[in-house]
Structure formats: structure tokens, C-alpha cells
N, C-alpha and C. Protein backbone atom coordinates (compact mmCIF):
# COMPACT_ATOMS: atom_id res chain seq x y z
N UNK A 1 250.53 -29.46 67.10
CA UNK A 1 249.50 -28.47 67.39
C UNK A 1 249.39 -28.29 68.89
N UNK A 2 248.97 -27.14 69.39
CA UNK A 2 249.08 -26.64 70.86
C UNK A 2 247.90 -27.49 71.23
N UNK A 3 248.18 -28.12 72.50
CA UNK A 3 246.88 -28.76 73.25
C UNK A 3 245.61 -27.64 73.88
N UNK A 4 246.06 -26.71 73.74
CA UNK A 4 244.88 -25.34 74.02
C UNK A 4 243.97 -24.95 73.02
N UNK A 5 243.24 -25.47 72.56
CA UNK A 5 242.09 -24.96 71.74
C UNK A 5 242.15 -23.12 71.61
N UNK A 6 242.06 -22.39 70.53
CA UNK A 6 241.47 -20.86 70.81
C UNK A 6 240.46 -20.84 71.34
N UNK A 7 239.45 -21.75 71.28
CA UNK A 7 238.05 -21.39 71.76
C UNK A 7 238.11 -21.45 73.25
N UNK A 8 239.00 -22.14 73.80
CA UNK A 8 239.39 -22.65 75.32
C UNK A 8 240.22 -21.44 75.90
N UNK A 9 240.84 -20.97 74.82
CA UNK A 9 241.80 -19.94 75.49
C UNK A 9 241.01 -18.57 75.77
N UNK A 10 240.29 -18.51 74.73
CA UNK A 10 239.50 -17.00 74.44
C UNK A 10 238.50 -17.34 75.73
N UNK A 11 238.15 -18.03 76.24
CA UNK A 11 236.52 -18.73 76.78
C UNK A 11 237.70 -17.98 78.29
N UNK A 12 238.42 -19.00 78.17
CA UNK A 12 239.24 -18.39 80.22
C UNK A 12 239.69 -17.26 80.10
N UNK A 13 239.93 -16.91 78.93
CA UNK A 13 239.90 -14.99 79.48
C UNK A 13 238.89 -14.34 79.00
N UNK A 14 238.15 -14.45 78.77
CA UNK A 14 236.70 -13.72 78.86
C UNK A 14 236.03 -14.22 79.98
N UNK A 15 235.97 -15.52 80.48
CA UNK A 15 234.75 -15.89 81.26
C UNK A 15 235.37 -14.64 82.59
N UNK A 16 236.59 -14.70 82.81
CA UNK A 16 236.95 -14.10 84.23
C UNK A 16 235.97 -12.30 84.11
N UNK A 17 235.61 -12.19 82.97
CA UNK A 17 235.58 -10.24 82.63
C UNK A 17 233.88 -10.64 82.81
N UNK A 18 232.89 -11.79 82.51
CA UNK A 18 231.96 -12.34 82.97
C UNK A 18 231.06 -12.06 84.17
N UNK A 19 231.75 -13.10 85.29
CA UNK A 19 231.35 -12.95 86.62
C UNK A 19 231.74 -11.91 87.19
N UNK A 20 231.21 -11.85 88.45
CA UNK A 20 231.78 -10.58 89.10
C UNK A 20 232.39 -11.08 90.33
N UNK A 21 233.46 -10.69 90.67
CA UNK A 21 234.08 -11.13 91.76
C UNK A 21 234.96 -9.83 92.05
N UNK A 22 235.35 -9.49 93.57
CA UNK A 22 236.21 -8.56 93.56
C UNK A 22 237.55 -8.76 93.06
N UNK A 23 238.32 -7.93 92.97
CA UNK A 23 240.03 -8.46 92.59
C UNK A 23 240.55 -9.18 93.44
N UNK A 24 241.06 -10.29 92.84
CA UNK A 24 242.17 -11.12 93.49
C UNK A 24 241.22 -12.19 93.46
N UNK A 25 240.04 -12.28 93.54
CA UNK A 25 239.15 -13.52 94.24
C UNK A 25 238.76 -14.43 92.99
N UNK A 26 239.01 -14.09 91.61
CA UNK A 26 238.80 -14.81 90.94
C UNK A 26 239.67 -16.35 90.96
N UNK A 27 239.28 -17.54 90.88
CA UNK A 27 239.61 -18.25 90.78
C UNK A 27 240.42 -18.66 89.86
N UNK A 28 241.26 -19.27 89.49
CA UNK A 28 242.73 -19.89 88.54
C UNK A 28 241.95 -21.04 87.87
N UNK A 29 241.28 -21.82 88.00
CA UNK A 29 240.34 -22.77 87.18
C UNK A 29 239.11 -23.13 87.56
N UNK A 30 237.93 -23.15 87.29
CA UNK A 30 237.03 -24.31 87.69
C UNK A 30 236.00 -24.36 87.07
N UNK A 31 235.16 -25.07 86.69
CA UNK A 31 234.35 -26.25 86.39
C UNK A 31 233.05 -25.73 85.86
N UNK A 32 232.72 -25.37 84.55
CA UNK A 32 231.74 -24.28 84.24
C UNK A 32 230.19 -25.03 84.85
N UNK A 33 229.65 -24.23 85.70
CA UNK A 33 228.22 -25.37 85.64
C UNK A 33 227.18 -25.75 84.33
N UNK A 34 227.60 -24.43 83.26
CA UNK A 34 226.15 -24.75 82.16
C UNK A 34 226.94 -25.66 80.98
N UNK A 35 228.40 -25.75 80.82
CA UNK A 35 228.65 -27.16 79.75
C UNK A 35 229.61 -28.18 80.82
N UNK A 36 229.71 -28.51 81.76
CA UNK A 36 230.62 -29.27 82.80
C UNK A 36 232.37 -29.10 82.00
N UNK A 37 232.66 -27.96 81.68
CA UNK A 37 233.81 -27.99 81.02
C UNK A 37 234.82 -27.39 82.14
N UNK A 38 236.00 -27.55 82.03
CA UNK A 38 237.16 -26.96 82.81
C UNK A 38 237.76 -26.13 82.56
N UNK A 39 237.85 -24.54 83.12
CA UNK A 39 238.46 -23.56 82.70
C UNK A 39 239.44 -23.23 83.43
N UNK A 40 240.68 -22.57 82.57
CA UNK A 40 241.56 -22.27 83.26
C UNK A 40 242.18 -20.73 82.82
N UNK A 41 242.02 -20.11 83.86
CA UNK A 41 242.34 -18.74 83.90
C UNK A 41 243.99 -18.37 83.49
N UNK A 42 244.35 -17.70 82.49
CA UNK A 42 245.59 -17.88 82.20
C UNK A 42 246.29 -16.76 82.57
N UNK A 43 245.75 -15.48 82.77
CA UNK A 43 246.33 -14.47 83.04
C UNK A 43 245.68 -13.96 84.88
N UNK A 44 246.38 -13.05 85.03
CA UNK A 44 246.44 -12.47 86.57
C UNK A 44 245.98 -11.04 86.94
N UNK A 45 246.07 -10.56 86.13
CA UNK A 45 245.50 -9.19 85.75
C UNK A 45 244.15 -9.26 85.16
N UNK A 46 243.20 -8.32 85.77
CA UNK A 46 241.89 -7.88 85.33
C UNK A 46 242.14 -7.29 84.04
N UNK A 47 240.98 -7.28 83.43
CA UNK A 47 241.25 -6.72 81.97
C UNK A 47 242.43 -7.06 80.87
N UNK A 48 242.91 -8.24 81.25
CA UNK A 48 243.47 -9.24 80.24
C UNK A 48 242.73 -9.37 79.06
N UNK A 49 243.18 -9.61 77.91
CA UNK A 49 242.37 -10.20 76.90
C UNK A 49 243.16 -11.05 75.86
N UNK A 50 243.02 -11.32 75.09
CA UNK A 50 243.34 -12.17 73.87
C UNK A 50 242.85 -11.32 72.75
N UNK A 51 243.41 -11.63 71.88
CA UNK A 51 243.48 -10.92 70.58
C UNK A 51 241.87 -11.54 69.66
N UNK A 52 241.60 -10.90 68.55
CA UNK A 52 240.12 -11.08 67.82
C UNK A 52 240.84 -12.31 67.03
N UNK A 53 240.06 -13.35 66.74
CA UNK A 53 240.20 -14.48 66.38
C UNK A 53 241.11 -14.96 64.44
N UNK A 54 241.25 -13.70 64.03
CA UNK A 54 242.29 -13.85 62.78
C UNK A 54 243.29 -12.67 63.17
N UNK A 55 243.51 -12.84 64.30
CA UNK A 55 245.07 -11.93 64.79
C UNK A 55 245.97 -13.16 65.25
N UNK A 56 246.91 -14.12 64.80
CA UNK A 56 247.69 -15.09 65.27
C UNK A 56 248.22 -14.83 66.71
N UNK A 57 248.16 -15.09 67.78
CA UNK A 57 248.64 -14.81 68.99
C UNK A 57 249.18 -16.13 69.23
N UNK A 58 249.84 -16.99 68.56
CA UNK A 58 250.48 -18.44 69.10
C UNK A 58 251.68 -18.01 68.17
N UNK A 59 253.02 -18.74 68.96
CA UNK A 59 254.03 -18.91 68.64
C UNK A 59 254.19 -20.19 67.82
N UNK A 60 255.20 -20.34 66.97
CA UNK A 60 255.26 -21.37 65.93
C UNK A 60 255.05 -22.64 66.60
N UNK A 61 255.56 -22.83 67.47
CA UNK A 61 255.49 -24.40 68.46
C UNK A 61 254.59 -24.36 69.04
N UNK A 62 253.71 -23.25 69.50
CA UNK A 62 252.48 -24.04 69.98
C UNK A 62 252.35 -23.33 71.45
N UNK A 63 253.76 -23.40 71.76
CA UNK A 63 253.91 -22.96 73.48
C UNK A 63 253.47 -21.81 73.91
N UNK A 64 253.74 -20.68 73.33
CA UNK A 64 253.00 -19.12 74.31
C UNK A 64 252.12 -18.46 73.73
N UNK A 65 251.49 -18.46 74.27
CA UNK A 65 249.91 -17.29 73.87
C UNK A 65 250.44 -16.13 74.27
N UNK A 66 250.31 -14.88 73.07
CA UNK A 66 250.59 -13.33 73.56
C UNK A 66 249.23 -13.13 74.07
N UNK A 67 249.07 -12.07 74.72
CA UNK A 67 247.88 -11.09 75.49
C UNK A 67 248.52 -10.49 75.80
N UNK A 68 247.27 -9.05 75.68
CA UNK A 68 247.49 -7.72 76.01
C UNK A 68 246.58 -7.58 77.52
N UNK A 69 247.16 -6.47 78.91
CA UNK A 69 246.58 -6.25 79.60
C UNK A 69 247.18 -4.53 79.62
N UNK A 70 245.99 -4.67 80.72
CA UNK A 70 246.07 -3.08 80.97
C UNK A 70 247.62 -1.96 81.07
N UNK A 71 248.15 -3.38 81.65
CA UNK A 71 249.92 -2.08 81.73
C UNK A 71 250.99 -3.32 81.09
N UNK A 72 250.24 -4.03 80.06
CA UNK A 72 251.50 -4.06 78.75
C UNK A 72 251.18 -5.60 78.07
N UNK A 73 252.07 -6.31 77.43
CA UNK A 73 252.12 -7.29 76.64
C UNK A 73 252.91 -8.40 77.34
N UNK A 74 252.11 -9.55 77.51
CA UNK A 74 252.55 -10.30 77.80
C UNK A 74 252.82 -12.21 76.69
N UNK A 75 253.55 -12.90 77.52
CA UNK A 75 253.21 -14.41 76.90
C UNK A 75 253.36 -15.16 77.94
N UNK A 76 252.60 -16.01 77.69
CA UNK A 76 252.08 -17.38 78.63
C UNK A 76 252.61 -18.55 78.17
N UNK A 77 253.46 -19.08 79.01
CA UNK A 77 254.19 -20.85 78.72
C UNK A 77 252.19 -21.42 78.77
N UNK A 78 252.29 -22.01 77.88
CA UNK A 78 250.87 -23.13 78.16
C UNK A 78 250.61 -24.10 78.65
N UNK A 79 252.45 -24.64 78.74
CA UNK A 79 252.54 -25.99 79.70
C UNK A 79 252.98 -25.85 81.05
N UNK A 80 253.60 -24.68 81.34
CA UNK A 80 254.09 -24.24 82.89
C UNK A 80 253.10 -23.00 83.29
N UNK A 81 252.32 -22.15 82.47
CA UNK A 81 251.44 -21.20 82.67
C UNK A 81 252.31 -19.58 83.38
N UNK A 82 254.06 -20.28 83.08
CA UNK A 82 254.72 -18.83 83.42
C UNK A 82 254.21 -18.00 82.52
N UNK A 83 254.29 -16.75 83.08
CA UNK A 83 253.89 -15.56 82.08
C UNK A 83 255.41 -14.36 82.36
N UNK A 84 255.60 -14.34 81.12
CA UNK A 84 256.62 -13.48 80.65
C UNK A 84 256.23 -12.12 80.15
N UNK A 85 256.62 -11.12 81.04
CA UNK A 85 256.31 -9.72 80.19
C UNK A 85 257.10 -9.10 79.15
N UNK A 86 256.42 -8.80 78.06
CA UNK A 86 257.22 -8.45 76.56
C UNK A 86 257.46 -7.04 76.46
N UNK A 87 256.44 -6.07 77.19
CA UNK A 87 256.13 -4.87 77.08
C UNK A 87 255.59 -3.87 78.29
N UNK A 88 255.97 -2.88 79.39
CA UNK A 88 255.34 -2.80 80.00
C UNK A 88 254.58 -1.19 79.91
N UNK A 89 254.23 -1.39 79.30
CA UNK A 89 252.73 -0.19 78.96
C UNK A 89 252.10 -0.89 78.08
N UNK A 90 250.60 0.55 78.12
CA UNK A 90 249.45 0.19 77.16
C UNK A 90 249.78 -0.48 75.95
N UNK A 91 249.57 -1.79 75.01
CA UNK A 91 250.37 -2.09 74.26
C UNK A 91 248.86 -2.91 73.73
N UNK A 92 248.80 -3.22 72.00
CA UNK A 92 248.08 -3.39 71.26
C UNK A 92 248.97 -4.61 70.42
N UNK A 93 248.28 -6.03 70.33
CA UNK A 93 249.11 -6.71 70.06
C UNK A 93 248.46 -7.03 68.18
N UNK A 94 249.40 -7.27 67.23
CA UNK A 94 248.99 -6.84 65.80
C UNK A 94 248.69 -8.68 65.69
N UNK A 95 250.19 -9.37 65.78
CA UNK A 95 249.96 -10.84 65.53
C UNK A 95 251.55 -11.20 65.72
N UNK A 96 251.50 -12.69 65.79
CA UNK A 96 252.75 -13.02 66.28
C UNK A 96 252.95 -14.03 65.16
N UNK A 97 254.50 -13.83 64.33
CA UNK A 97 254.65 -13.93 63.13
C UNK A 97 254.77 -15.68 62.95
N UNK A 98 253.30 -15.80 62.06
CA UNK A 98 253.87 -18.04 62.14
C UNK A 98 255.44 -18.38 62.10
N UNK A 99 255.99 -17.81 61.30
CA UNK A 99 257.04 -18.74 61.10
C UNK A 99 258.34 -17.82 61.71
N UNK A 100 257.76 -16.45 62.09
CA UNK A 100 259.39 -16.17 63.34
C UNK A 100 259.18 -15.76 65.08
N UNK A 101 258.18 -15.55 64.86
CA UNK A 101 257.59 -15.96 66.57
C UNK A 101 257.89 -14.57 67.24
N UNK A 102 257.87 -13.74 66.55
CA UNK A 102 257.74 -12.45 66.93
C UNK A 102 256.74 -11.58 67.44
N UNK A 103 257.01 -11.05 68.46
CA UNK A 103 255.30 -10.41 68.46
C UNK A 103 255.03 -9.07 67.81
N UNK A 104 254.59 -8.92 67.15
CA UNK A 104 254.09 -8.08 66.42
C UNK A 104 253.23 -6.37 67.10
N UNK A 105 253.44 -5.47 67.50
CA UNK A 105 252.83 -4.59 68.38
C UNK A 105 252.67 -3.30 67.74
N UNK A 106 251.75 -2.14 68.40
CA UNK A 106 251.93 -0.90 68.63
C UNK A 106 251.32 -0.58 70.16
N UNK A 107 251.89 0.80 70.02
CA UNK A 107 252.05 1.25 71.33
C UNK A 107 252.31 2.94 71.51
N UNK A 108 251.32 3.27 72.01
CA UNK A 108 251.22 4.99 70.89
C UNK A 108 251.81 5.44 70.23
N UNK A 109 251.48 4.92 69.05
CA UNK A 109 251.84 4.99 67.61
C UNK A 109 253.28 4.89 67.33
N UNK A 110 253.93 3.93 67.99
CA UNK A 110 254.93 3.51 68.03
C UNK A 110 254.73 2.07 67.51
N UNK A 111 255.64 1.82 66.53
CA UNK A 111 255.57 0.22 66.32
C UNK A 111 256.73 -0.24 66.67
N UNK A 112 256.51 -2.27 66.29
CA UNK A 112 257.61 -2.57 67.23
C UNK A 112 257.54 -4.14 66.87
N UNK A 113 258.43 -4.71 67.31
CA UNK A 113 258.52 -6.41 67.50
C UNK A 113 259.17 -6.90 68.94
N UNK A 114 259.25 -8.18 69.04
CA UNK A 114 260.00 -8.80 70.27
C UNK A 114 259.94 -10.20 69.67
N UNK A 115 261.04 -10.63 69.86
CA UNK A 115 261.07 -12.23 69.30
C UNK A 115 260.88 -12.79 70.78
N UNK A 116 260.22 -13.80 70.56
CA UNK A 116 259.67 -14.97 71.73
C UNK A 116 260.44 -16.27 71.54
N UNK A 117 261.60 -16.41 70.61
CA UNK A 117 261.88 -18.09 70.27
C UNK A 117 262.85 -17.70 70.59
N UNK A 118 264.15 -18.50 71.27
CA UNK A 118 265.42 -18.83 71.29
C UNK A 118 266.07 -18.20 69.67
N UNK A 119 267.32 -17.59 69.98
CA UNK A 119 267.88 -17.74 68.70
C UNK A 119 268.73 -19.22 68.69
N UNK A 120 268.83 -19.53 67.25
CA UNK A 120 269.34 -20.61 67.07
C UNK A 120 270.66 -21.01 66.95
């Protein structure tokens, strides 16, 4: 199982849409004052988000979280925090398939996939 909780993942990309800070100045992690918990900002782009909570956005192993931002689809290593772009426009992420690690998309009214796993 991924060491990233959803609730942990959804929490650092929402908390950043939260505060107000100008662009760029948001911070990459720190230290919530009202539960002493540690957040870590996973994406780089404003208006990042994560998918609604029965849309699968994890790859079979655990390792990349899909998110959608403003100019396209991305995935996030969880243990190196590289982010890989899948898509670069407006892009709507459906779910990323448990058992082939695909990401699942549309994209004006265009549908679509991208595999995220090594072929074997």
C-alpha cells in the first residue's frame, strides 16, 4: 500500500487553493498549526487538484498520483515527487485503471488513455 494516505494527498492539494499567497510563494511543505500535521505540497501549478474521492487516481504499485491542472494531466513519483506530464491541455482525469495503470481521460470530448507502468 502507498505510504500517502488520500486524505494526506487531497489535504496538500487543497490546503495550497486555501491560503492566500501570491504565485510562486507557496511553500513545498510545512507544519499545519491547527492539527501539528506535515504537509506536503505535491504539485507546482496553482489550480492543481486531485480527483473526487471514488475516481482511482493511484497506480497499481502505489507510486504515482494522477492530477489534473490547468494546462493538462499530470503524475507524481511519491517517493522522488518527480512529476511527469501525461497530457498538455485542459484535461479531465476519469480514473487510473487498478490493475493496468492507465490513465483514464477526456479532453474536449475527446477520450483517451496513457499507460503509466513500464511494459513488461
Amino acid at each position: 500500500m502507498c505510504m500517502w494516505s488520500r486524505v494526506c494527498v487531497m489535504a496538500a492539494m487543497a490546503v495550497a487553493g486555501v491560503r492566500v499567497y501570491a504565485q510562486g510563494d507557496i511553500p513545498t511543505d510545512w507544519i499545519d498549526p491547527d492539527t501539528g500535521h506535515r504537509v506536503v505540497r505535491l504539485s507546482r501549478e496553482d489550480g492543481s487538484q486531485s480527483s473526487y474521492f471514488h475516481q482511482n487516481e493511484f497506480t497499481p504499485d502505489g507510486r504515482k498520483l494522477v492530477f489534473t491542472s490547468p494546462t493538462g494531466l499530470y503524475a507524481v513519483d511519491l517517493q522522488t515527487r518527480a512529476i511527469e506530464p501525461l497530457r498538455s491541455e485542459r484535461t479531465w482525469l476519469l480514473c487510473v485503471g487498478r490493475k493496468t495503470g492507465r490513465a483514464y481521460y477526456l479532453s474536449r470530448g475527446e477520450q483517451g488513455h496513457r499507460s503509466l507502468l513500464a511494459d513488461p
